[in-house]
Protein backbone atom coordinates (compact mmCIF):
# COMPACT_ATOMS: atom_id res chain seq x y z
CA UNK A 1 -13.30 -37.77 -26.24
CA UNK A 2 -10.31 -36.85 -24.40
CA UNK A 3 -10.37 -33.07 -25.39
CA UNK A 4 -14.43 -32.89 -23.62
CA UNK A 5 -12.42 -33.81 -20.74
CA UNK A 6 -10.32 -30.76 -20.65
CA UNK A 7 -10.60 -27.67 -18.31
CA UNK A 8 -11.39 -24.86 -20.70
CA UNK A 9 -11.34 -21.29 -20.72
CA UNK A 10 -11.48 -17.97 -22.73
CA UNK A 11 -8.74 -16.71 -22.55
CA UNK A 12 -5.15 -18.22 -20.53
CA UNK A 13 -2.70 -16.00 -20.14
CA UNK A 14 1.40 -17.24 -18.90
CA UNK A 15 3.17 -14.76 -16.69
CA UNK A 16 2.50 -13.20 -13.20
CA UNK A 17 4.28 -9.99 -13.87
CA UNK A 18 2.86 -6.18 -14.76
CA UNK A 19 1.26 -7.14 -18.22
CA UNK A 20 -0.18 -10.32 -17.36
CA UNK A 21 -2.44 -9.43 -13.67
CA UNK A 22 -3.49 -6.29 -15.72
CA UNK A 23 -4.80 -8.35 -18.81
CA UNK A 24 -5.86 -11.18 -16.34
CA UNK A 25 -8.21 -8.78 -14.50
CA UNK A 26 -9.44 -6.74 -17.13
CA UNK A 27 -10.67 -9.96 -19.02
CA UNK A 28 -12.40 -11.60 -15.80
CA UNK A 29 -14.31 -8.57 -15.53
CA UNK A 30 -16.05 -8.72 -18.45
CA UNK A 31 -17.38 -12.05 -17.16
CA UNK A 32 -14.45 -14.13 -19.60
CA UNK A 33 -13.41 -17.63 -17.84
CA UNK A 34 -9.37 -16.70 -17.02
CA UNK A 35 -6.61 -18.74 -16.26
CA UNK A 36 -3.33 -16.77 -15.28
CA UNK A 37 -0.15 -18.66 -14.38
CA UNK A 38 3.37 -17.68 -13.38
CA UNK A 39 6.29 -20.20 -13.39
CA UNK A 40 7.86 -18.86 -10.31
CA UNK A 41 5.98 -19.09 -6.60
CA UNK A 42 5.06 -15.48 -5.53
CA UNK A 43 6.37 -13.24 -4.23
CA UNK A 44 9.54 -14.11 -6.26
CA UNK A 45 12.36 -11.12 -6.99
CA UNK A 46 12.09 -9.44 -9.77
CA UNK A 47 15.28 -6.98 -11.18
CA UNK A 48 13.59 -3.78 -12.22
CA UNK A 49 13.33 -0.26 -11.07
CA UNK A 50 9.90 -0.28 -9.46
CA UNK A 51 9.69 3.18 -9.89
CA UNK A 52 6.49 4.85 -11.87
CA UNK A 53 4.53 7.69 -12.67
CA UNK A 54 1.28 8.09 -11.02
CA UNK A 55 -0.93 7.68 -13.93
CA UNK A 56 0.27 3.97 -13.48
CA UNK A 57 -2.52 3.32 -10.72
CA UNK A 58 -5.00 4.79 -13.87
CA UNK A 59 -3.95 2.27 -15.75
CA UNK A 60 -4.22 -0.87 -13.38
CA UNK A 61 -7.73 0.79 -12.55
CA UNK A 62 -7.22 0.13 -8.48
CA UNK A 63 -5.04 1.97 -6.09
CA UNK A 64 -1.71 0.87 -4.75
CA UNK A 65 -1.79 -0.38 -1.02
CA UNK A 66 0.08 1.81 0.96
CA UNK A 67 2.41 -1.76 2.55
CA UNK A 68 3.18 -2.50 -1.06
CA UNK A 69 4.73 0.51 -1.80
CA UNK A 70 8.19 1.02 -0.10
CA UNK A 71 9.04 3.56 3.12
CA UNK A 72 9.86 6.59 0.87
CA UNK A 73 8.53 7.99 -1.46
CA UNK A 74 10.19 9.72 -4.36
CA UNK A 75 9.55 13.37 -5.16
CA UNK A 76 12.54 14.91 -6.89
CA UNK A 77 14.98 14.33 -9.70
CA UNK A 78 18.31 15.13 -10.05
CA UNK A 79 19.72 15.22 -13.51
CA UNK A 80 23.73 14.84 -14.35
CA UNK A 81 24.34 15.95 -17.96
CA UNK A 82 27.60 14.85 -19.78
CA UNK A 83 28.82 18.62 -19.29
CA UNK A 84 28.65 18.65 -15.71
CA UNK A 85 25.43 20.81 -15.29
CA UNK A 86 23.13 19.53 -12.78
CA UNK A 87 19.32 19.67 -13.05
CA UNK A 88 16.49 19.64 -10.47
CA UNK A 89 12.78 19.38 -10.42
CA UNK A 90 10.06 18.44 -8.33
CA UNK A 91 8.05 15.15 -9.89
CA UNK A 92 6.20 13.20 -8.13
CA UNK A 93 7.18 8.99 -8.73
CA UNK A 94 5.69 5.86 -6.99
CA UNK A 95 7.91 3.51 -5.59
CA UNK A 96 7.87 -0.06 -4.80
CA UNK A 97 9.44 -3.67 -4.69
CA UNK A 98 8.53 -5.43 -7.53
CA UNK A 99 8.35 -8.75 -5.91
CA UNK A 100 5.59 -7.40 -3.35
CA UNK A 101 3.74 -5.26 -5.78
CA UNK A 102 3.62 -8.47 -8.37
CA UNK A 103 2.14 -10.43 -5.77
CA UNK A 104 -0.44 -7.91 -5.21
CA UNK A 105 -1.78 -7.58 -8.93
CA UNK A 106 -1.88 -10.63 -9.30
CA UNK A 107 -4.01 -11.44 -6.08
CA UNK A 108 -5.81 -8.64 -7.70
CA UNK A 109 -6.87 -9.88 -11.09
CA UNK A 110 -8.02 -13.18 -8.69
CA UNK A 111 -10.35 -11.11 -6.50
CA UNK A 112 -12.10 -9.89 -10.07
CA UNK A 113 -12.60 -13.37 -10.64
CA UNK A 114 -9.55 -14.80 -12.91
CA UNK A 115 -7.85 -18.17 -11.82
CA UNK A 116 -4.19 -17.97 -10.44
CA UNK A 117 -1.25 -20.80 -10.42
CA UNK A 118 1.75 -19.66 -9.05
CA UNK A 119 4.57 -22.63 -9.56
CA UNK A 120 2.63 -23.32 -12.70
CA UNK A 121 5.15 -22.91 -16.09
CA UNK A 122 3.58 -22.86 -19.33
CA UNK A 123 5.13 -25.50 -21.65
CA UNK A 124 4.08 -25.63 -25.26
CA UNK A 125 0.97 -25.78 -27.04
CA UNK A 126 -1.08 -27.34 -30.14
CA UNK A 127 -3.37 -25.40 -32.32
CA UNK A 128 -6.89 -27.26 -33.17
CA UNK A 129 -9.70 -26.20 -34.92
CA UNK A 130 -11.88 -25.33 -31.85
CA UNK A 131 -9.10 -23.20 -29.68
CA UNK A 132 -5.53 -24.12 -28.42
CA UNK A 133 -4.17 -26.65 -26.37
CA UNK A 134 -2.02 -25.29 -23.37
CA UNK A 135 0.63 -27.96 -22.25
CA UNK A 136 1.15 -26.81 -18.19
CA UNK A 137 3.83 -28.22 -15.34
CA UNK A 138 2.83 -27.56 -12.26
CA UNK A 139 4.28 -29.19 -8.62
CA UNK A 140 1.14 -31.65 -9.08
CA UNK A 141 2.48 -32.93 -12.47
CA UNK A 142 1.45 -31.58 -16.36
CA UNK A 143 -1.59 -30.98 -17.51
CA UNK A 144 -3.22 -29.54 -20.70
CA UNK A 145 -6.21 -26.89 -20.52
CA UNK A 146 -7.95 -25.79 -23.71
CA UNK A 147 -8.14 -21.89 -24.19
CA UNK A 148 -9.91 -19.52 -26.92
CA UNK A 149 -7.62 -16.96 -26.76
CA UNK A 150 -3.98 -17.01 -25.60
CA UNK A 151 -1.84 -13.90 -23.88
CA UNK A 152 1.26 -13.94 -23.90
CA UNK A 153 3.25 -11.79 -20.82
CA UNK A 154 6.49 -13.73 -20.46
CA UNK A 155 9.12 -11.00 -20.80
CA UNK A 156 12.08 -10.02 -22.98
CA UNK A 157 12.61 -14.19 -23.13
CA UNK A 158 8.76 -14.78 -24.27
CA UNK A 159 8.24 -18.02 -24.70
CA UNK A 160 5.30 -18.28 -26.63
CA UNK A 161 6.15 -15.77 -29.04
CA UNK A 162 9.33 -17.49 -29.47
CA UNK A 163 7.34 -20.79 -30.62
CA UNK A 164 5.12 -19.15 -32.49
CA UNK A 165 8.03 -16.40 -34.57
CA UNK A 166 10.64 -19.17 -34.48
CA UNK A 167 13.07 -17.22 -33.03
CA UNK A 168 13.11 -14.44 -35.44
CA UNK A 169 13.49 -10.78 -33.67
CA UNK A 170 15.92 -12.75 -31.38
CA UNK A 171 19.56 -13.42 -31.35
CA UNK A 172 21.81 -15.66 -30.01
CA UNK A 173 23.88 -14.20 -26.72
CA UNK A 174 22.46 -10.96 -24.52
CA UNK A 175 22.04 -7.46 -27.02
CA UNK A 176 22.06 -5.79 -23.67
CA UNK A 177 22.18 -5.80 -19.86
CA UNK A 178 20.79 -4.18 -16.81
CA UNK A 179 22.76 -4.36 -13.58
CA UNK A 180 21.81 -3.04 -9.57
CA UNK A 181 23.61 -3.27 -6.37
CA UNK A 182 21.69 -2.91 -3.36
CA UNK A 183 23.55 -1.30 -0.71
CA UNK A 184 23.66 0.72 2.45
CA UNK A 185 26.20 3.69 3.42
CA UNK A 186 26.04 6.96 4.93
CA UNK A 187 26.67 10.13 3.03
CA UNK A 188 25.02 12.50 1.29
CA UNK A 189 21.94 11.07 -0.60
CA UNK A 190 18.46 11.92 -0.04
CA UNK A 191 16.25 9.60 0.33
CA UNK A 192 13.08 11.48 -2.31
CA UNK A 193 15.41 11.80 -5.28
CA UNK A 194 15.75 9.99 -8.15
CA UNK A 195 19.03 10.57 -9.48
CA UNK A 196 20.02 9.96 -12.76
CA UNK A 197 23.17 10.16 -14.41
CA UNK A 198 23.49 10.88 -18.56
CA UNK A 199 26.68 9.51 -19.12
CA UNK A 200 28.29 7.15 -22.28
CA UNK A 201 31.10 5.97 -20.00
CA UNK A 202 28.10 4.56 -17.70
CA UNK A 203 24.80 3.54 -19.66
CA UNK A 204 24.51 3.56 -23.36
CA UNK A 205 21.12 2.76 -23.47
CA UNK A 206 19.58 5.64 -20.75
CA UNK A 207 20.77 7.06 -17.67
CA UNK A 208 22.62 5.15 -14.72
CA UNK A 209 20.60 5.91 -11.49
CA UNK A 210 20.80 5.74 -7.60
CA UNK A 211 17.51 5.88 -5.68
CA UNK A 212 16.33 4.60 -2.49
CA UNK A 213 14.38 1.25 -1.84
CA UNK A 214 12.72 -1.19 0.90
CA UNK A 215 13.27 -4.51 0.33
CA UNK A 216 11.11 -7.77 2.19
CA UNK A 217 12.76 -7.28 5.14
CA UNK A 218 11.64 -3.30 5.86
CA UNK A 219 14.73 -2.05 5.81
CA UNK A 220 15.43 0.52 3.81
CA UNK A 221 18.75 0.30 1.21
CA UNK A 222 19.82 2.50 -1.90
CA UNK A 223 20.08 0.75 -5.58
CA UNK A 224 22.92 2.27 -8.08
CA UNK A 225 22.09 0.59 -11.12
CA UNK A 226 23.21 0.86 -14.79
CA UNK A 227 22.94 -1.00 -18.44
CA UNK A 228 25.41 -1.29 -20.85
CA UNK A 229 25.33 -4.07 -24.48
CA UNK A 230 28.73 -4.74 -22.89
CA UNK A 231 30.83 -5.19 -20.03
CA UNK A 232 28.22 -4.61 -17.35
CA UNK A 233 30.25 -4.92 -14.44
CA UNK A 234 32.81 -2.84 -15.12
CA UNK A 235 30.62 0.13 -16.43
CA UNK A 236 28.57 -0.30 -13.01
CA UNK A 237 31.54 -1.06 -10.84
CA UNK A 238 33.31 3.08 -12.13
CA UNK A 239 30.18 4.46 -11.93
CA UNK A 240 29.42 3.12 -7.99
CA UNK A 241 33.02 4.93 -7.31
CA UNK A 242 31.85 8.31 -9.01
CA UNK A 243 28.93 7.86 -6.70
CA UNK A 244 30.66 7.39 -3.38
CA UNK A 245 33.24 10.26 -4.39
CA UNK A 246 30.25 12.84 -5.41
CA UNK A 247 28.46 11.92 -2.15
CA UNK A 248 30.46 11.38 -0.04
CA UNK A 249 29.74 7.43 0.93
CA UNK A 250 31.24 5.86 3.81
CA UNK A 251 30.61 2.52 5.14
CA UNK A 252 29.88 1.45 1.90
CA UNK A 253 27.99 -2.11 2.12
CA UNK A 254 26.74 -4.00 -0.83
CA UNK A 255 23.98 -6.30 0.31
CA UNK A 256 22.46 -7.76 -2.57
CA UNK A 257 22.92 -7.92 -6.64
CA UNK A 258 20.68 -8.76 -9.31
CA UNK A 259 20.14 -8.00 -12.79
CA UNK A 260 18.64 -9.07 -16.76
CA UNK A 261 19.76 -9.14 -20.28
CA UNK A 262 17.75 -9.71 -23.41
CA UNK A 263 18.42 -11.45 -26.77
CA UNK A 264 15.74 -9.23 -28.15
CA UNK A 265 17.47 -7.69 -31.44
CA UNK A 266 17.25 -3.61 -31.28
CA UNK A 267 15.72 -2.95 -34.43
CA UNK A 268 12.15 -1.76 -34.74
CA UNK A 269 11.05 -3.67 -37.67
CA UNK A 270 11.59 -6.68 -35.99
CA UNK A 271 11.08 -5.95 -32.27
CA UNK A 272 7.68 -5.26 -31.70
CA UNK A 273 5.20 -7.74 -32.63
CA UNK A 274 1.61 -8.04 -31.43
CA UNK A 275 0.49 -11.49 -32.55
CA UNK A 276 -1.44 -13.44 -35.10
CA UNK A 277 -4.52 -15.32 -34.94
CA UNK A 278 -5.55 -15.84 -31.22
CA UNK A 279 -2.32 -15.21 -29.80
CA UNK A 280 -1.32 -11.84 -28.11
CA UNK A 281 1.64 -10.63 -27.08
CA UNK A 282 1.83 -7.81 -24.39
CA UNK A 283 4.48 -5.92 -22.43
CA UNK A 284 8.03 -6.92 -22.84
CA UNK A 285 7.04 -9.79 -24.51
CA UNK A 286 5.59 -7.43 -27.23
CA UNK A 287 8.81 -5.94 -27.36
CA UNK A 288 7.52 -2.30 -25.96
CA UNK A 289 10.74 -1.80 -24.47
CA UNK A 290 11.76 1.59 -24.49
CA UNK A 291 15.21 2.53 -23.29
CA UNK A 292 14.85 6.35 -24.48
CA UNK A 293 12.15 6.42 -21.04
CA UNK A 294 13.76 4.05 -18.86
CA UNK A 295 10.02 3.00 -17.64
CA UNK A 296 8.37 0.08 -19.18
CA UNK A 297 5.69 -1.10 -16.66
CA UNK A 298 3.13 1.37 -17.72
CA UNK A 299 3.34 0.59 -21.59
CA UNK A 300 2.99 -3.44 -19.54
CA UNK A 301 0.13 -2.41 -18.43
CA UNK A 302 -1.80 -0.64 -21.03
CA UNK A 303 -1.39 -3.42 -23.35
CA UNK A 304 -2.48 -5.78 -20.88
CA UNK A 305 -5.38 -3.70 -20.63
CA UNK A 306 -6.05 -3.19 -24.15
CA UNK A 307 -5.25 -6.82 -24.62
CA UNK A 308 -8.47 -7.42 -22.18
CA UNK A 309 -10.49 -5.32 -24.33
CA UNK A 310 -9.47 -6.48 -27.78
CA UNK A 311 -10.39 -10.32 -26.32
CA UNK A 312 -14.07 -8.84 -25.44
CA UNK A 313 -14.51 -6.78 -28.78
CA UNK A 314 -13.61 -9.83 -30.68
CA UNK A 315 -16.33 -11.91 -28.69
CA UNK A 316 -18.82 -9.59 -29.68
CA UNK A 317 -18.28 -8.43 -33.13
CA UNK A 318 -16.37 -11.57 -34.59
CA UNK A 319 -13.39 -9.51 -36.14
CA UNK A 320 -9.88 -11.47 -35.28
CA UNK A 321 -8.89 -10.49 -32.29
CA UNK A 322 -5.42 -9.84 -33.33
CA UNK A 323 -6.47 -7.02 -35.88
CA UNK A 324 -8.56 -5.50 -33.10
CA UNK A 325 -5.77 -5.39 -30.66
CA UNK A 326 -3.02 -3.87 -33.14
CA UNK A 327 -6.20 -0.96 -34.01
CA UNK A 328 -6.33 0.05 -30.01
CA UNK A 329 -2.38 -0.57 -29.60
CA UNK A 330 -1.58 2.11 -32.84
CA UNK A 331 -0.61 5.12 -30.41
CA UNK A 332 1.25 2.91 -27.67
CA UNK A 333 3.44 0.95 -30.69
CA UNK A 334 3.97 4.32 -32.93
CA UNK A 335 5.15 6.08 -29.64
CA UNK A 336 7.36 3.00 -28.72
CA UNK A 337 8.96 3.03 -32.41
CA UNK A 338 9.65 6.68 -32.08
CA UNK A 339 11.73 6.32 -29.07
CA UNK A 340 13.36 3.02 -30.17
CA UNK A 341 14.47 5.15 -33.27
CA UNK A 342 16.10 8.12 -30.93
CA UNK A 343 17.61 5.95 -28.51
CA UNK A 344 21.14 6.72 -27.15
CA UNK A 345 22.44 3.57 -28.26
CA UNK A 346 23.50 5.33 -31.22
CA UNK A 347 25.50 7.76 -29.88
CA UNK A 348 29.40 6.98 -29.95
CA UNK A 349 30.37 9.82 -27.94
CA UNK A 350 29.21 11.88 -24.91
CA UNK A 351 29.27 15.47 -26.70
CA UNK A 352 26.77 13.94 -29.48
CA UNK A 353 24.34 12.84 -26.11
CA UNK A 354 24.59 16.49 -24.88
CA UNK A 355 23.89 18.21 -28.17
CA UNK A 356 20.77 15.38 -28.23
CA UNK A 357 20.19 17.06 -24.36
CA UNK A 358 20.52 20.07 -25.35
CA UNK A 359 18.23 20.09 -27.90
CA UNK A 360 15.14 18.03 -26.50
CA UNK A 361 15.57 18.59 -22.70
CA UNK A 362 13.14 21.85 -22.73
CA UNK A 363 10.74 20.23 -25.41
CA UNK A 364 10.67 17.50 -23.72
CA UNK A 365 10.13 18.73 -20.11
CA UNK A 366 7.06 21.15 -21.45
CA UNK A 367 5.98 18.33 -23.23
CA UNK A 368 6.01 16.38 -19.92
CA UNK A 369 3.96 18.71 -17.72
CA UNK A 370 1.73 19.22 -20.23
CA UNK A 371 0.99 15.15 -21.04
CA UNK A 372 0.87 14.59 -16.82
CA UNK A 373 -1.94 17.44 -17.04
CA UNK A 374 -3.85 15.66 -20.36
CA UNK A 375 -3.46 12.65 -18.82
CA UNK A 376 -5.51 13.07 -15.57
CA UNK A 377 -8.50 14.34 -18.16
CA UNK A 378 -7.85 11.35 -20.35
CA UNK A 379 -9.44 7.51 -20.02
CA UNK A 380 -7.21 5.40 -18.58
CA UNK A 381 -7.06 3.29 -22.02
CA UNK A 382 -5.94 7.11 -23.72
CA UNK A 383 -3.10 7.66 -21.38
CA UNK A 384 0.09 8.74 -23.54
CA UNK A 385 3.45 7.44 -21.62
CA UNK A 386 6.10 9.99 -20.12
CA UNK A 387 8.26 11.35 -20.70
């Protein structure tokens, strides 16, 4: 009796980031009943790089807004190898604030007809035998909404996953950390590059990087960022000075700092996991990170798309959604695992990264113009993720 009182829907999803909007919007257009929530009121900050390849907007199926993307746009890259040698090439990147652009997607997946709470935090919830029982704690008090399916897009911290794996794939403590400081200066940096520094001393896990961004306020500010499993600070704080010394920076100003660390363990047999039953996981909270690219808000975004269509395929043919989803996410995870397996973590020194360099830097740049060419002829659910 209580339960025919519930609000119900196909298919809830918890988190207002990349992953979630995308899945949220692909499922409401196919005419499924979708609630979408994020804990946080938007626009919140968000600690990322906000930088993507164009075949992003592919993805999401709807163009950017020109006022959510920031002042400059980036063009170039600029490539600091462990030898010294430095590396440039023309590449075309979209740019944006994450807190902005968030708030857009998910205004977008509501003008396709899914349901949006900001300030609403997803709880816990109870399996029955008709669907699932979302617990929800909103400004107004909790409530409990019944779902069919549930999506999970709450991070490298997923909640739901977390409930439903017991903790396992996660440790206690941070396995890693990513770091920016915002800043202004004058000097020598231009404003279209991306530049990106292969370095042990600085990142173990990628590249450190510099780049230029707009924040809320319009004004424009450069980002040096890096991430290191240890001693963030200090790996960021030498790697700033090599910046203002190769520059030439003066009136160096830090304006604003943010940053996020995982408990996510760094194996792939454990990492990635897509779900069970009627319970997805998508994004970070799928554990597609991939450190090798540095870019993870496209591989967000496909699953949240495939996510969509695994939900409708399931309606119609009756096959458990889960087995459905890991079918269309089989290129996406085995291209994940591959890079997982190369990362740089594993290199001790910087002579071993350079040989890796060396090796894969002209495979991998053919490789690239050839995918960004495939890609444009390619449906957006077919896009293969660069580099």
């Amino acid at each position: 009796m209580i339960e025919s009182r519930l609000k119900e829907y196909d298919v809830f999803i918890a988190g207002g980031a990349i992953a979630g909007p995308v899945a949220a919007k692909f499922c409401a257009r196919q005419g499924l009943k979708t609630l979408l929530v994020e804990r946080a009121r938007l626009p919140r900050e968000k600690p990322c790089s906000g930088i993507q390849f164009p075949y992003f907007e592919k993805i999401i199926g709807d163009p950017i807004p020109r006022e959510r993307l920031c002042h400059h746009t980036l063009s170039k890259i600029e490539m600091h190898l462990p030898d010294g040698r430095v590396l440039s090439a023309g590449f075309p990147m979209l740019n944006f604030m994450r807190d902005t652009f968030d708030e857009w997607l998910c205004l977008l997946a509501q003008s396709y007809g899914a349901e949006f709470r900001d300030g609403c935090a997803f709880r816990d919830f109870e399996e029955t035998s008709d669907g699932v029982l979302i617990h929800l704690e909103a400004d107004t008090g909790p409530e409990t909404i019944k779902a069919r399916y549930v999506v999970d897009a709450t991070g490298m911290r997923p909640i739901i996953r977390r409930k439903l794996k017991r903790e396992e794939g996660f440790q206690k403590g941070s396995t890693g950390a990513a770091l920016n400081y915002y800043f202004t200066a004058d000097g020598d940096l231009e404003p279209d590059k991306l530049y990106q520094f292969w370095n042990i001393e600085y990142n173990n896990m990628m590249f450190a990087w510099v780049y230029n961004k707009t924040l809320s306020d319009g004004k424009d500010y450069w980002v040096v960022g890096t991430g290191y499993d240890k001693d963030i600070y200090q790996r960021l704080d030498g790697f700033f000075e090599r910046v203002k010394e190769l520059y030439h920076l003066t009136n160096v100003q830090i304006v604003k700092k943010e940053g996020y660390s995982s408990s996510m363990v760094f194996t792939d047999e454990e990492r990635i996991w897509l779900g069970e039953r009627n319970f997805l996981m998508v994004g970070d909270a799928a554990g597609l990170i991939d450190l090798t690219r540095g870019v993870g808000m496209d591989a967000a975004a496909l699953s949240g798309r495939l996510a969509a269509k695994a939900i409708g395929l399931a309606q119609k043919n009756g096959r458990p959604v889960s087995e459905v989803y890991a079918q269309l996410m089989k290129g996406l995870v085995d291209q994940t695992r591959r890079n997982q397996q190369r990362g740089i973590i594993t290199f001790k020194t910087n002579e071993e990264l350079q040989a890796y360099l060396d090796h894969g830097m002209l495979k991998m740049g053919l490789n690239m113009i050839l995918q960004s060419f495939l890609n444009r002829l390619r449906s957006p659910e077919k896009q293969v993720m660069l580099p």
